[in-house]
N, C-alpha and C. Protein backbone atom coordinates (compact mmCIF):
# COMPACT_ATOMS: atom_id res chain seq x y z
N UNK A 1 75.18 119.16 25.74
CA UNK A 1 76.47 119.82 25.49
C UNK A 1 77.61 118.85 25.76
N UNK A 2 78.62 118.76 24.92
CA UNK A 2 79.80 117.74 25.08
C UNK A 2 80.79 118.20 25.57
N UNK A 3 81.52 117.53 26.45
CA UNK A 3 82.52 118.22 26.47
C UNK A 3 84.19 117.95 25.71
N UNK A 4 85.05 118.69 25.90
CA UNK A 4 86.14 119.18 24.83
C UNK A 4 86.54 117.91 24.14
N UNK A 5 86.82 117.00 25.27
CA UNK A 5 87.39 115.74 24.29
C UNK A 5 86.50 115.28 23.71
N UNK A 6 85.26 115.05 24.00
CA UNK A 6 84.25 114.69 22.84
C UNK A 6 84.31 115.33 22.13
N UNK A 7 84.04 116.49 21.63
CA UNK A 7 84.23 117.18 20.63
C UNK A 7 85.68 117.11 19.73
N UNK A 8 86.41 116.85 20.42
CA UNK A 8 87.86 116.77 19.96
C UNK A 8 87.71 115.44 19.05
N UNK A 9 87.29 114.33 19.48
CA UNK A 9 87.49 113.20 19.00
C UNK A 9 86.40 112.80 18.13
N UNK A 10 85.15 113.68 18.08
CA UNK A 10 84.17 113.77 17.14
C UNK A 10 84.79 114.01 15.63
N UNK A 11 85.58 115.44 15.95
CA UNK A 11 86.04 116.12 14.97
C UNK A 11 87.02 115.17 14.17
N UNK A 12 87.81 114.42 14.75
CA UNK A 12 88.92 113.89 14.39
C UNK A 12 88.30 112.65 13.58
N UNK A 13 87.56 112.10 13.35
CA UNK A 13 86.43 110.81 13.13
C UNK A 13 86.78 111.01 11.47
N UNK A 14 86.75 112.38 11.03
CA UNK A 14 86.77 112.90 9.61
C UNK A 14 88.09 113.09 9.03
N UNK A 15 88.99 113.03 9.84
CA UNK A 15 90.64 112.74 9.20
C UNK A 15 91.47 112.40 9.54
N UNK A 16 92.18 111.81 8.89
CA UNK A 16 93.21 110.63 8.82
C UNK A 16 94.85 111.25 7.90
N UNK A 17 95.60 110.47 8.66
CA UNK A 17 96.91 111.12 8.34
C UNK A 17 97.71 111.87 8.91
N UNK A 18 99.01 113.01 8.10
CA UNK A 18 99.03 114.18 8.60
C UNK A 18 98.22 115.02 9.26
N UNK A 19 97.02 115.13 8.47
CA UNK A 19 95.87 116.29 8.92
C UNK A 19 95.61 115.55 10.15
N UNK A 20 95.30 114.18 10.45
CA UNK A 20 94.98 114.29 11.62
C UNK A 20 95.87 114.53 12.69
N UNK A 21 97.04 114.20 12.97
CA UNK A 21 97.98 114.50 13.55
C UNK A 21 98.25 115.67 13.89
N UNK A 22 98.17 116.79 12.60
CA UNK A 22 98.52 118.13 13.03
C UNK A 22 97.10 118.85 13.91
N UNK A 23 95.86 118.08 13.94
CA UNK A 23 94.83 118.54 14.13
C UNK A 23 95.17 118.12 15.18
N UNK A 24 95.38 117.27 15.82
CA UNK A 24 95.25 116.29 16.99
C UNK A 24 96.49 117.33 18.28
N UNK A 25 98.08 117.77 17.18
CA UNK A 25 98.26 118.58 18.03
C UNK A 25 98.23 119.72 18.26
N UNK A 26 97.53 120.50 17.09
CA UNK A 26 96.71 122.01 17.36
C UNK A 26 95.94 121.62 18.64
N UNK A 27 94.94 121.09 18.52
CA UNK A 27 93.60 121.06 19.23
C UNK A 27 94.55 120.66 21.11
N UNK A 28 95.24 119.99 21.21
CA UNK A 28 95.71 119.76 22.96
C UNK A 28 96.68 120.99 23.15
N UNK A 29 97.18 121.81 21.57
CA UNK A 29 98.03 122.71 22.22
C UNK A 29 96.94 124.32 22.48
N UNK A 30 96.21 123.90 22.30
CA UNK A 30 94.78 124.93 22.38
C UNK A 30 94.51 124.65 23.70
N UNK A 31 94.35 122.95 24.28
CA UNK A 31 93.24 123.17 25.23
C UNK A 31 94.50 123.43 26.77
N UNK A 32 95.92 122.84 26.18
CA UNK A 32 96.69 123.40 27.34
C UNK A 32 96.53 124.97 27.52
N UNK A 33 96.94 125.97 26.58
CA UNK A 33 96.74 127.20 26.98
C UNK A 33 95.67 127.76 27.71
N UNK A 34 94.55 127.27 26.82
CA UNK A 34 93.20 127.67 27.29
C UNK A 34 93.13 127.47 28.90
N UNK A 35 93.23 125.95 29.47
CA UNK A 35 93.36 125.90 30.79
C UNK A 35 94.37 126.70 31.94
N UNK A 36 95.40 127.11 31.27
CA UNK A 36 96.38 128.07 31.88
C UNK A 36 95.70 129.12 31.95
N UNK A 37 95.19 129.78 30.67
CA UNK A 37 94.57 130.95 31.00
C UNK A 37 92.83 131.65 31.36
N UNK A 38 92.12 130.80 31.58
CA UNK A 38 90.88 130.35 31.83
C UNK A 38 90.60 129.28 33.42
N UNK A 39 91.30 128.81 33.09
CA UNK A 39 91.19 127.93 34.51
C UNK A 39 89.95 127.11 34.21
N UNK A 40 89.86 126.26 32.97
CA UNK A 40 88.70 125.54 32.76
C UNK A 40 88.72 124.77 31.51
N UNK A 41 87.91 123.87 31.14
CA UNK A 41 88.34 123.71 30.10
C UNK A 41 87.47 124.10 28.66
N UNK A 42 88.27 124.20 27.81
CA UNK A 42 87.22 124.67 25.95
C UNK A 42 86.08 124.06 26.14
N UNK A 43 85.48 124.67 25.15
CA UNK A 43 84.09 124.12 25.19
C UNK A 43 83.70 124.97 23.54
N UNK A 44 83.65 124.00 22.35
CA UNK A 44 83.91 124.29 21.19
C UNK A 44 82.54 125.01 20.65
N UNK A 45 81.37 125.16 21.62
CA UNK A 45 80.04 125.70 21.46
C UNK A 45 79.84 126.72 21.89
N UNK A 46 80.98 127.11 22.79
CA UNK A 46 80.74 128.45 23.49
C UNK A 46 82.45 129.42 23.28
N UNK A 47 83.07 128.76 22.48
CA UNK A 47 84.20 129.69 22.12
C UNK A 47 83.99 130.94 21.30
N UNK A 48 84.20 131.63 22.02
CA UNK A 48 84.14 133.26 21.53
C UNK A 48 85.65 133.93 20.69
N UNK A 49 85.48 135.03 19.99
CA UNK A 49 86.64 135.51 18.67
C UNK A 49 87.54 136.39 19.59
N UNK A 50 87.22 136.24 20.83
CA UNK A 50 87.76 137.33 21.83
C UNK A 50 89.04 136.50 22.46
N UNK A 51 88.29 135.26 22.43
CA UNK A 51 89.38 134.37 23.40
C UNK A 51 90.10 133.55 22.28
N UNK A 52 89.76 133.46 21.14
CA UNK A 52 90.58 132.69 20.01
C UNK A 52 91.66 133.61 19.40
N UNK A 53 91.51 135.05 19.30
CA UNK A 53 92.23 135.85 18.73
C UNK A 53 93.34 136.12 20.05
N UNK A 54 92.96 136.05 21.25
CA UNK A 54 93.89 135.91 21.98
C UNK A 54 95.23 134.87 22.45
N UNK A 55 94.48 133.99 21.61
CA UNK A 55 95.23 132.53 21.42
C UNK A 55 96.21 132.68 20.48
N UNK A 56 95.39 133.94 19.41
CA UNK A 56 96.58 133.81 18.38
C UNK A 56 97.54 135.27 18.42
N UNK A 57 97.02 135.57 19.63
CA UNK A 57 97.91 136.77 20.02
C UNK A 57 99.33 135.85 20.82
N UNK A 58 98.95 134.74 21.27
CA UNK A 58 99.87 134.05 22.35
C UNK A 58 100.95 133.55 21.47
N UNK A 59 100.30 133.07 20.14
CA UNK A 59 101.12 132.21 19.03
C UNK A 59 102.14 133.09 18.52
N UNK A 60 101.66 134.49 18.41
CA UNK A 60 102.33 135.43 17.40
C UNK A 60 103.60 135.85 18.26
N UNK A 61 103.50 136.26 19.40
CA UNK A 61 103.69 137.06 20.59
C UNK A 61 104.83 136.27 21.86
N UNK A 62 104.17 135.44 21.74
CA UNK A 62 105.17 134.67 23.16
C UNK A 62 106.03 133.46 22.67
N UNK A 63 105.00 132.76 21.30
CA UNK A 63 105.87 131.95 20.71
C UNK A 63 106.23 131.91 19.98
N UNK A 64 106.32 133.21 19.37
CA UNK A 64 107.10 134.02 18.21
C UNK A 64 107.03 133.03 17.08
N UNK A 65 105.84 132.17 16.96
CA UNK A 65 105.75 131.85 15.38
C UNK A 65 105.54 132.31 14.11
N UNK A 66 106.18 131.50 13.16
CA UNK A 66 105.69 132.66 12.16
C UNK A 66 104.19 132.21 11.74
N UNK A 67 103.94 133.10 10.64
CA UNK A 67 102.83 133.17 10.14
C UNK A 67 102.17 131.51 9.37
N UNK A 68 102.51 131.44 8.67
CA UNK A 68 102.65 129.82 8.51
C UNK A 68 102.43 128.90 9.68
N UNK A 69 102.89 128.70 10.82
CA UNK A 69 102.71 127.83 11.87
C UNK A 69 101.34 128.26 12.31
N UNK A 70 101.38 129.57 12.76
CA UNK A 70 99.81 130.03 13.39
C UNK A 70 98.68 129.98 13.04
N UNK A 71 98.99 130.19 11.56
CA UNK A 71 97.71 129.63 10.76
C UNK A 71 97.05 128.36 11.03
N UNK A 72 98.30 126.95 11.05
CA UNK A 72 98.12 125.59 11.20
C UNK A 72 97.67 125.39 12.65
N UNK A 73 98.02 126.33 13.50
CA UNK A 73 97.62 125.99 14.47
C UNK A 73 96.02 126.58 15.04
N UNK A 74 95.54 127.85 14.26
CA UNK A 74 94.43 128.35 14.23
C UNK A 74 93.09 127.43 13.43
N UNK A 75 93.61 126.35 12.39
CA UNK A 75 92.81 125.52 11.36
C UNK A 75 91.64 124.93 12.32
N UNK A 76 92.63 123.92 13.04
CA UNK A 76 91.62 123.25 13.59
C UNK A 76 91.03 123.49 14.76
N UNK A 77 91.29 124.86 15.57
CA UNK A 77 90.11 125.50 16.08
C UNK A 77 89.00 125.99 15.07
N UNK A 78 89.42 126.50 13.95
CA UNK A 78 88.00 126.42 12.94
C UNK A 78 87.38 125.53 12.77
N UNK A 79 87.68 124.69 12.70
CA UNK A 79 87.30 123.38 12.39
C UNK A 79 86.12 122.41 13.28
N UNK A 80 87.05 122.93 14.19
CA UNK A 80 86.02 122.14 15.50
C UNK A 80 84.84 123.10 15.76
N UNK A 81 85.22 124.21 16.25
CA UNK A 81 83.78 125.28 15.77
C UNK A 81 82.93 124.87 14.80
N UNK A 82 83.32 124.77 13.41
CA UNK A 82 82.52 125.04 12.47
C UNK A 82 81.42 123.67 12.61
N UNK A 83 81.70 122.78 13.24
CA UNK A 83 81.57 121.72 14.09
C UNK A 83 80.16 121.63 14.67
N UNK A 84 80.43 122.60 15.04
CA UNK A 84 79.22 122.91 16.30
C UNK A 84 78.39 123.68 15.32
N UNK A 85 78.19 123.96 14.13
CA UNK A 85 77.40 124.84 13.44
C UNK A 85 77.71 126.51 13.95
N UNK A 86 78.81 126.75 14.19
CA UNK A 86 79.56 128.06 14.03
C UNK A 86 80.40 128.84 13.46
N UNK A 87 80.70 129.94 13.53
CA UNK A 87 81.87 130.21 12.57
C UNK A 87 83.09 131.04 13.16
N UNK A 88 83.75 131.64 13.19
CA UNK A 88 84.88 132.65 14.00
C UNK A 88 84.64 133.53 12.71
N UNK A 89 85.10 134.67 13.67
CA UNK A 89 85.64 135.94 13.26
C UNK A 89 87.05 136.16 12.89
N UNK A 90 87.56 135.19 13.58
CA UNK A 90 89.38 135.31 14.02
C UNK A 90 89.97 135.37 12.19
N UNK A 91 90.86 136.31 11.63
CA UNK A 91 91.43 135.78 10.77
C UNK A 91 92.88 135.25 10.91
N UNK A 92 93.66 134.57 10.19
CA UNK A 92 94.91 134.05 10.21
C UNK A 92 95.87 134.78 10.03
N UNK A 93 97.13 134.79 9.96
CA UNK A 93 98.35 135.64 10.08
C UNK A 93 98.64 136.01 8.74
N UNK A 94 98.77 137.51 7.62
CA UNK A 94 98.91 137.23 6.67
C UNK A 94 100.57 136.64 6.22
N UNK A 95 100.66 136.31 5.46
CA UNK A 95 101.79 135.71 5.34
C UNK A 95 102.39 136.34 3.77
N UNK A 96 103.63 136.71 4.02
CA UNK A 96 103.89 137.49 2.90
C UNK A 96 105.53 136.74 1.95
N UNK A 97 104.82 136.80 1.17
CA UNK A 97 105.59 136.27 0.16
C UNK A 97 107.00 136.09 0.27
N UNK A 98 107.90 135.61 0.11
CA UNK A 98 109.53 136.45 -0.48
C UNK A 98 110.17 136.09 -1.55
N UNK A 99 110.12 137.64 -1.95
CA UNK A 99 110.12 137.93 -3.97
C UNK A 99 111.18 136.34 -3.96
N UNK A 100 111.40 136.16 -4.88
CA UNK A 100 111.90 134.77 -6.12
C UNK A 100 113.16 135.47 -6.21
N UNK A 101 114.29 134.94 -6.06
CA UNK A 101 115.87 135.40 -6.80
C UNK A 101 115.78 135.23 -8.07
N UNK A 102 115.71 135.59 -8.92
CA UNK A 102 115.79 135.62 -10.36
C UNK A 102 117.61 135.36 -10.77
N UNK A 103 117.20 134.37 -11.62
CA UNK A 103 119.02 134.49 -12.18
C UNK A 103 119.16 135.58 -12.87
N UNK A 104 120.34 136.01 -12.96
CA UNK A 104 120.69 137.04 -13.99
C UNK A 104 121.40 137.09 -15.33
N UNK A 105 121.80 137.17 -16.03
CA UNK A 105 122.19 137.13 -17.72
C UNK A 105 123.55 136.30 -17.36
N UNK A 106 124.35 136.65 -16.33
CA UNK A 106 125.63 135.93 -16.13
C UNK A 106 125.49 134.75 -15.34
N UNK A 107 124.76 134.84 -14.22
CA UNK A 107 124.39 133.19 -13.78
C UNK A 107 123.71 132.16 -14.55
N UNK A 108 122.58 132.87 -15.57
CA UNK A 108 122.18 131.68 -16.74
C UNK A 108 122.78 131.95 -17.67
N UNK A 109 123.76 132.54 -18.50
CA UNK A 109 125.12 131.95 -18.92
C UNK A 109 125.77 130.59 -18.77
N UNK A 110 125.97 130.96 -17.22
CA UNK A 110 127.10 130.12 -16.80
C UNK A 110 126.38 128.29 -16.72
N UNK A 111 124.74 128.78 -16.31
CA UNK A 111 124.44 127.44 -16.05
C UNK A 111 124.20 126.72 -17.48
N UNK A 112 124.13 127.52 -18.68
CA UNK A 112 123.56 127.23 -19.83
C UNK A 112 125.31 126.75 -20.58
N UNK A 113 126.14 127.10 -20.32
CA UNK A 113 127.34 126.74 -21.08
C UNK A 113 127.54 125.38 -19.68
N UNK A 114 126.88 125.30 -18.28
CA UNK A 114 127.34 124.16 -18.01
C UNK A 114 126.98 122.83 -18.54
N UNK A 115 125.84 123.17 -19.15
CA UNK A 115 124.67 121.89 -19.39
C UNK A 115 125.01 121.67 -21.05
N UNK A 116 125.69 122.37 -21.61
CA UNK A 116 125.28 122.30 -22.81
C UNK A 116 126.95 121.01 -23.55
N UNK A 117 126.57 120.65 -24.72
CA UNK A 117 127.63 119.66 -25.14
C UNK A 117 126.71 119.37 -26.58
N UNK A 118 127.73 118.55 -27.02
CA UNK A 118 127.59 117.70 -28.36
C UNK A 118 126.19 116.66 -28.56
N UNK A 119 125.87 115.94 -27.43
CA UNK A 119 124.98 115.02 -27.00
C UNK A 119 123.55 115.97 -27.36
N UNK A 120 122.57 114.81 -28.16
CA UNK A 120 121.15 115.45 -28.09
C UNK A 120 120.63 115.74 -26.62
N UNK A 121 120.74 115.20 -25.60
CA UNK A 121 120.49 115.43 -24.44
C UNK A 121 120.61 116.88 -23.63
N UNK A 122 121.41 117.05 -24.21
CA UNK A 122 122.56 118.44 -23.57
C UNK A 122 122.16 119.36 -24.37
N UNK A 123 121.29 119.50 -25.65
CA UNK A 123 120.70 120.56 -26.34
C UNK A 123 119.04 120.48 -25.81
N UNK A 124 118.74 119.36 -25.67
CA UNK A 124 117.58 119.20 -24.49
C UNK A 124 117.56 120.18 -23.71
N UNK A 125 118.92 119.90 -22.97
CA UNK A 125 118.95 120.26 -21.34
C UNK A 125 119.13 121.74 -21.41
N UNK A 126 119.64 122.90 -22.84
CA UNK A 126 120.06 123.82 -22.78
C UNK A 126 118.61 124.32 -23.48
N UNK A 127 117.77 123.62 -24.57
CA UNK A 127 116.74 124.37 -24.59
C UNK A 127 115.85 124.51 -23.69
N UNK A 128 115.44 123.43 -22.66
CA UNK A 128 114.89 123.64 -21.52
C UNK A 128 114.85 124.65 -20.23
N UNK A 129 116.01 124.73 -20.13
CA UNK A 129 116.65 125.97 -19.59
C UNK A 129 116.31 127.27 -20.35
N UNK A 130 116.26 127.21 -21.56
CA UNK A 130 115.91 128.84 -21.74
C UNK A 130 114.75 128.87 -22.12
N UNK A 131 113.31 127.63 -22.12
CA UNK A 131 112.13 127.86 -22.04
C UNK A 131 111.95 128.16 -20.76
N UNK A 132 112.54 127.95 -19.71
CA UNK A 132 111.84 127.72 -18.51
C UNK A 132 112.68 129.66 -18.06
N UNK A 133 113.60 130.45 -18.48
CA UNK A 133 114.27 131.28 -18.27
C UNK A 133 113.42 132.46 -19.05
N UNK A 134 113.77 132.18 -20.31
CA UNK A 134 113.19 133.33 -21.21
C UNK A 134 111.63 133.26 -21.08
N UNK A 135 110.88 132.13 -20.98
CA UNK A 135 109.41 131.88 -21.33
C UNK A 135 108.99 132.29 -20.23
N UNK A 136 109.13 132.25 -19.03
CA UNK A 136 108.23 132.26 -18.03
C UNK A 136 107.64 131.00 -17.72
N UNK A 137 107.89 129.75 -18.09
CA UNK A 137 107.16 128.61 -17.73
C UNK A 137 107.55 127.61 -16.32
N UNK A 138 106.60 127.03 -15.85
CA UNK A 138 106.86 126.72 -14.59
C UNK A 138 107.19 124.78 -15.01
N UNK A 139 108.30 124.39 -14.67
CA UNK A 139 108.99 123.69 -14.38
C UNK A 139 108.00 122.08 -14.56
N UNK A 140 106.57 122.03 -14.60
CA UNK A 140 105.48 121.10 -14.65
C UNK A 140 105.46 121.24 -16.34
N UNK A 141 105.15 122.85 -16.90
CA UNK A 141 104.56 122.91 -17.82
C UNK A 141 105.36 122.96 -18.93
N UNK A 142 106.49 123.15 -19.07
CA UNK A 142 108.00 122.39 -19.58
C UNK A 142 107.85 121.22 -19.92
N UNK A 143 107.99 120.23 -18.75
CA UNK A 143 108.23 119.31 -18.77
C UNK A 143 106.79 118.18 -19.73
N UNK A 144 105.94 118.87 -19.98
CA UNK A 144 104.76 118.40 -20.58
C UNK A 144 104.09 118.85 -21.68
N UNK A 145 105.51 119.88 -22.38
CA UNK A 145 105.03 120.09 -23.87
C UNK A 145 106.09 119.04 -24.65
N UNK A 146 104.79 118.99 -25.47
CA UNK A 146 105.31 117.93 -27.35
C UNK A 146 105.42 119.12 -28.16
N UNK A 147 106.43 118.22 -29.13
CA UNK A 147 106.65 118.98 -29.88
C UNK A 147 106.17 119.45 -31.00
N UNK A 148 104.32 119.12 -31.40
CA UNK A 148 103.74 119.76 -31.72
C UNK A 148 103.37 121.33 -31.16
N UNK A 149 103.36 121.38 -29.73
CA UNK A 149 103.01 122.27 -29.09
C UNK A 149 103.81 123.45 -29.38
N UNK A 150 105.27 123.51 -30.42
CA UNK A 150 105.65 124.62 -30.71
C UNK A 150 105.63 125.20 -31.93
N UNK A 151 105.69 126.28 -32.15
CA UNK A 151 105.77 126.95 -33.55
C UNK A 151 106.71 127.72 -33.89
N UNK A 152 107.88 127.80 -34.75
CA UNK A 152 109.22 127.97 -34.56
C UNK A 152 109.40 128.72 -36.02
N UNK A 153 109.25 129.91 -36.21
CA UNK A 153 109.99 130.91 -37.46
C UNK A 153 110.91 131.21 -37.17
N UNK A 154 111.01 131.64 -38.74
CA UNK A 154 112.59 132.43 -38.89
C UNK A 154 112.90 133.59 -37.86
N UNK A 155 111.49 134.31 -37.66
CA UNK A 155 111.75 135.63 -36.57
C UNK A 155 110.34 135.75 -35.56
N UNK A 156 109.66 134.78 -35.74
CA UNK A 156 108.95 134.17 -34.20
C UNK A 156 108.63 133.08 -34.13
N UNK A 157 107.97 133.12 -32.87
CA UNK A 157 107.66 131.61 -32.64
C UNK A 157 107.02 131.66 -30.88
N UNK A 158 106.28 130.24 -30.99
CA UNK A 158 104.93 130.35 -29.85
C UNK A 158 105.37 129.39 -29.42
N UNK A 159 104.97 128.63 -27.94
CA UNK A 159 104.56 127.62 -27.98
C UNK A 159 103.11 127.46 -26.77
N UNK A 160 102.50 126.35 -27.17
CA UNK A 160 101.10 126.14 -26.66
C UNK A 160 101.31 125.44 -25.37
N UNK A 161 101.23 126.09 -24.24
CA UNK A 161 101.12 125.61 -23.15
C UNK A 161 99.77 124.89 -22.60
N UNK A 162 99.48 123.55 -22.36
CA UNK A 162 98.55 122.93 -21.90
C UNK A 162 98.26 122.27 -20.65
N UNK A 163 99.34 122.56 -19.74
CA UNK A 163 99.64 122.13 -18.38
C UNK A 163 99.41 123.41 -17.57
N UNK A 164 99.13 123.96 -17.85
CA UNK A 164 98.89 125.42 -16.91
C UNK A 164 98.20 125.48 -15.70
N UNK A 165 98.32 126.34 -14.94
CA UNK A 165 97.72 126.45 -13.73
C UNK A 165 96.07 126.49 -13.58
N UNK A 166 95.41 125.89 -13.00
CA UNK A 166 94.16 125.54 -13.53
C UNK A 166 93.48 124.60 -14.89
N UNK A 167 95.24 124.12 -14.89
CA UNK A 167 94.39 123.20 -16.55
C UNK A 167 94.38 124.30 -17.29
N UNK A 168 94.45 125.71 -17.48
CA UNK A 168 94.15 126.51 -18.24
C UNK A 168 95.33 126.05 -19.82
N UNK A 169 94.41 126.55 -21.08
CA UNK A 169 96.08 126.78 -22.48
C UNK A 169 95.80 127.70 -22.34
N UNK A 170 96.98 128.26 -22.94
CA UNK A 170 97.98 129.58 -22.96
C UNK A 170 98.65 129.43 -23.86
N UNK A 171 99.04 130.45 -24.75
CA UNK A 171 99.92 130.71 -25.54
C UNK A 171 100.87 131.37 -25.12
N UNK A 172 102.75 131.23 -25.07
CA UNK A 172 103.16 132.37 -24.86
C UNK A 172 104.25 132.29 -26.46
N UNK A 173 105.30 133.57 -26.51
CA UNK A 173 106.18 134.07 -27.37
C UNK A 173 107.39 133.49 -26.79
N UNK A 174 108.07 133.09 -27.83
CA UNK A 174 109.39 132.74 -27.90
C UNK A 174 110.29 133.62 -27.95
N UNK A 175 111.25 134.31 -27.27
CA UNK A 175 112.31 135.20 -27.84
C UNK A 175 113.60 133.83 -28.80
N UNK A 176 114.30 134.80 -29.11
CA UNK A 176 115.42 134.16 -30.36
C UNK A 176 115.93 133.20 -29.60
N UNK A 177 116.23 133.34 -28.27
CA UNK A 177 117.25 132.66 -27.92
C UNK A 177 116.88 131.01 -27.77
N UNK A 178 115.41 131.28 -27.32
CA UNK A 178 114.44 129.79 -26.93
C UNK A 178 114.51 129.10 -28.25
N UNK A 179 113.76 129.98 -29.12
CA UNK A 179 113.82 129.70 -30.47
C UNK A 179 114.79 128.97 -31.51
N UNK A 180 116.10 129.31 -31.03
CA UNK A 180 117.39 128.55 -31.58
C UNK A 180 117.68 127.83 -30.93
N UNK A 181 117.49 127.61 -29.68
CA UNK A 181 117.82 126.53 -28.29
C UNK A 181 117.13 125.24 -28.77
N UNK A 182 115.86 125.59 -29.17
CA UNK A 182 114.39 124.34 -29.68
C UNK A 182 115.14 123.70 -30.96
N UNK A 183 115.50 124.79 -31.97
CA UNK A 183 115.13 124.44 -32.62
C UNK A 183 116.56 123.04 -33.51
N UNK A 184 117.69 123.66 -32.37
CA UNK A 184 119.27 122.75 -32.39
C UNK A 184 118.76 121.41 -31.75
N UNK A 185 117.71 121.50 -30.70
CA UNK A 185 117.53 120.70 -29.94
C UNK A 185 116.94 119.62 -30.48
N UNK A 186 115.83 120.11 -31.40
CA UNK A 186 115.14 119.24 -32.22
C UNK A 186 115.94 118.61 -33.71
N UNK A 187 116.56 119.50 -34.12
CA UNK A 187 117.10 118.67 -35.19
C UNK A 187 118.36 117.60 -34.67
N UNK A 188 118.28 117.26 -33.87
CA UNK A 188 119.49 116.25 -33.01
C UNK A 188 118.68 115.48 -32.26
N UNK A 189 117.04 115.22 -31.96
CA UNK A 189 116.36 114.48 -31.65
C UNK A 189 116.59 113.05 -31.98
N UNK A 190 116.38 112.16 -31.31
CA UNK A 190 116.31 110.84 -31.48
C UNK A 190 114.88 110.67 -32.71
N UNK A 191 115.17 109.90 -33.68
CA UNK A 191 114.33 109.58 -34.23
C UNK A 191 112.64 108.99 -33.34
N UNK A 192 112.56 108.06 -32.61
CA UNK A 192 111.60 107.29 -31.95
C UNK A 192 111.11 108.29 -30.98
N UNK A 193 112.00 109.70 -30.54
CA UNK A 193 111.27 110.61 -29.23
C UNK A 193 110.29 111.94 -29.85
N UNK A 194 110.55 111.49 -31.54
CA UNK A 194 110.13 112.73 -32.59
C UNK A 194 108.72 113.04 -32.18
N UNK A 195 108.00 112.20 -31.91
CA UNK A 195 106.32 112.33 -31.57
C UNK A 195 106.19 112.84 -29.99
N UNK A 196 106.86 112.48 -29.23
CA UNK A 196 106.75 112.25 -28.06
C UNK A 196 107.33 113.92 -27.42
N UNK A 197 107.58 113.79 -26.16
CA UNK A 197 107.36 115.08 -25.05
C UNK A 197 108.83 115.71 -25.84
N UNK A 198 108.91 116.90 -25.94
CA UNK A 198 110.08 117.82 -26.24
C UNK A 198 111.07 117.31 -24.88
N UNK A 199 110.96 117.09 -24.03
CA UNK A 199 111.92 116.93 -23.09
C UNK A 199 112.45 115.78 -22.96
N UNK A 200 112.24 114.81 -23.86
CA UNK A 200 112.74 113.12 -23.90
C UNK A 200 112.05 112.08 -22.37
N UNK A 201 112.20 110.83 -22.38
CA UNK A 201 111.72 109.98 -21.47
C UNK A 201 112.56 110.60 -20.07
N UNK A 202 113.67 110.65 -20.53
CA UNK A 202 114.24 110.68 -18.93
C UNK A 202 114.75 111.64 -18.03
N UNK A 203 114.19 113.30 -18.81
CA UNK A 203 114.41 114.03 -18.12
C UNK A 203 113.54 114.07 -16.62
N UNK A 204 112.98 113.65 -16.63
CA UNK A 204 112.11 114.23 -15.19
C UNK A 204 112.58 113.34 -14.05
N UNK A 205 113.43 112.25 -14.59
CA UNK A 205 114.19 111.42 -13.25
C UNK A 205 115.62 112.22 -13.22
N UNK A 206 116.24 113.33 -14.07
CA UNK A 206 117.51 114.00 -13.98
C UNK A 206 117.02 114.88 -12.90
């Protein structure tokens, strides 16, 4: 049987970096408590879900962390357990979302008449904005459609998303507004960017 710092420094053998660091100070801010409240020290073979969940009763409770921290600090007591060929019971803090501010018709207005001008760039910058507004697209998967990837009628239009979450394609619908945004945007294209990403070389350093 080893004791804690062996085990501690066993565990640590396997990562490097941040992770080890944050492991390094989970694991001493574990074995201080533990000794405060035990009068002894961990022992990663004989830790029970009774005395770990109480640990994360201490986290929640006295050091009023949030959910996010406690988790990080619960990891690498899993870790070192799982170590020993064990597992916990303990689960982590759930951690709950907070909904997204959505712009509204008058704030993307305002940001869409700020960006917008004479310059092909600026019809870029205003169709981008209302793919990423009207479409639902996430800010990666924008930035990594060509302009094959769209399909642009008189009264619809798609475009083929291939950056998706999981690598997944997807198709989604264009409303009018994307649709006329693309399609000003594209006929004011630079000749040489015609093949290349709908968003030009140098948006992703703007």
């Amino acid at each position: 049987m080893c004791d804690w710092q062996t085990q501690v420094d066993k565990l640590l053998e396997d990562y490097e970096g941040i992770t080890r660091e944050h492991y390094t100070t989970g694991l001493a801010s574990f074995r201080a408590w533990y000794l405060q409240s035990y009068s002894d020290e961990p022992d990663a073979a004989l830790l029970t879900d009774d005395e770990v969940s109480d640990y994360r009763v201490h986290l929640t409770g006295v050091k009023s962390y949030k959910a996010a921290t406690v988790n990080a600090y619960l990891a690498p007591i899993r870790a070192i357990v799982r170590a020993q060929g064990r597992t916990l019971k303990v689960k982590g803090v759930k951690q709950v979302q907070k909904p997204v501010d959505a712009l509204d018709a008058r704030d993307l207005g305002r940001l869409i008449n700020a960006v917008d001008g004479p310059h092909w760039s600026a019809k870029r910058d205003v169709a981008l904005i209302n793919v990423l507004a009207r479409a639902g697209l996430r800010v990666s998967e924008a930035l990594a459609l060509k302009v094959g990837d769209g399909e642009l009628g008189p009264r619809s239009g798609k475009l083929l998303v291939r950056e998706g979450k999981g690598l997944k394609l997807r198709t989604l619908a264009l409303s009018s507004e994307a649709r006329d945004t693309l399609k000003a945007y594209l006929q004011m294209q630079p000749f040489h960017l015609r093949a290349g990403p709908i968003q030009g070389p140098d948006a992703v350093r703007r």
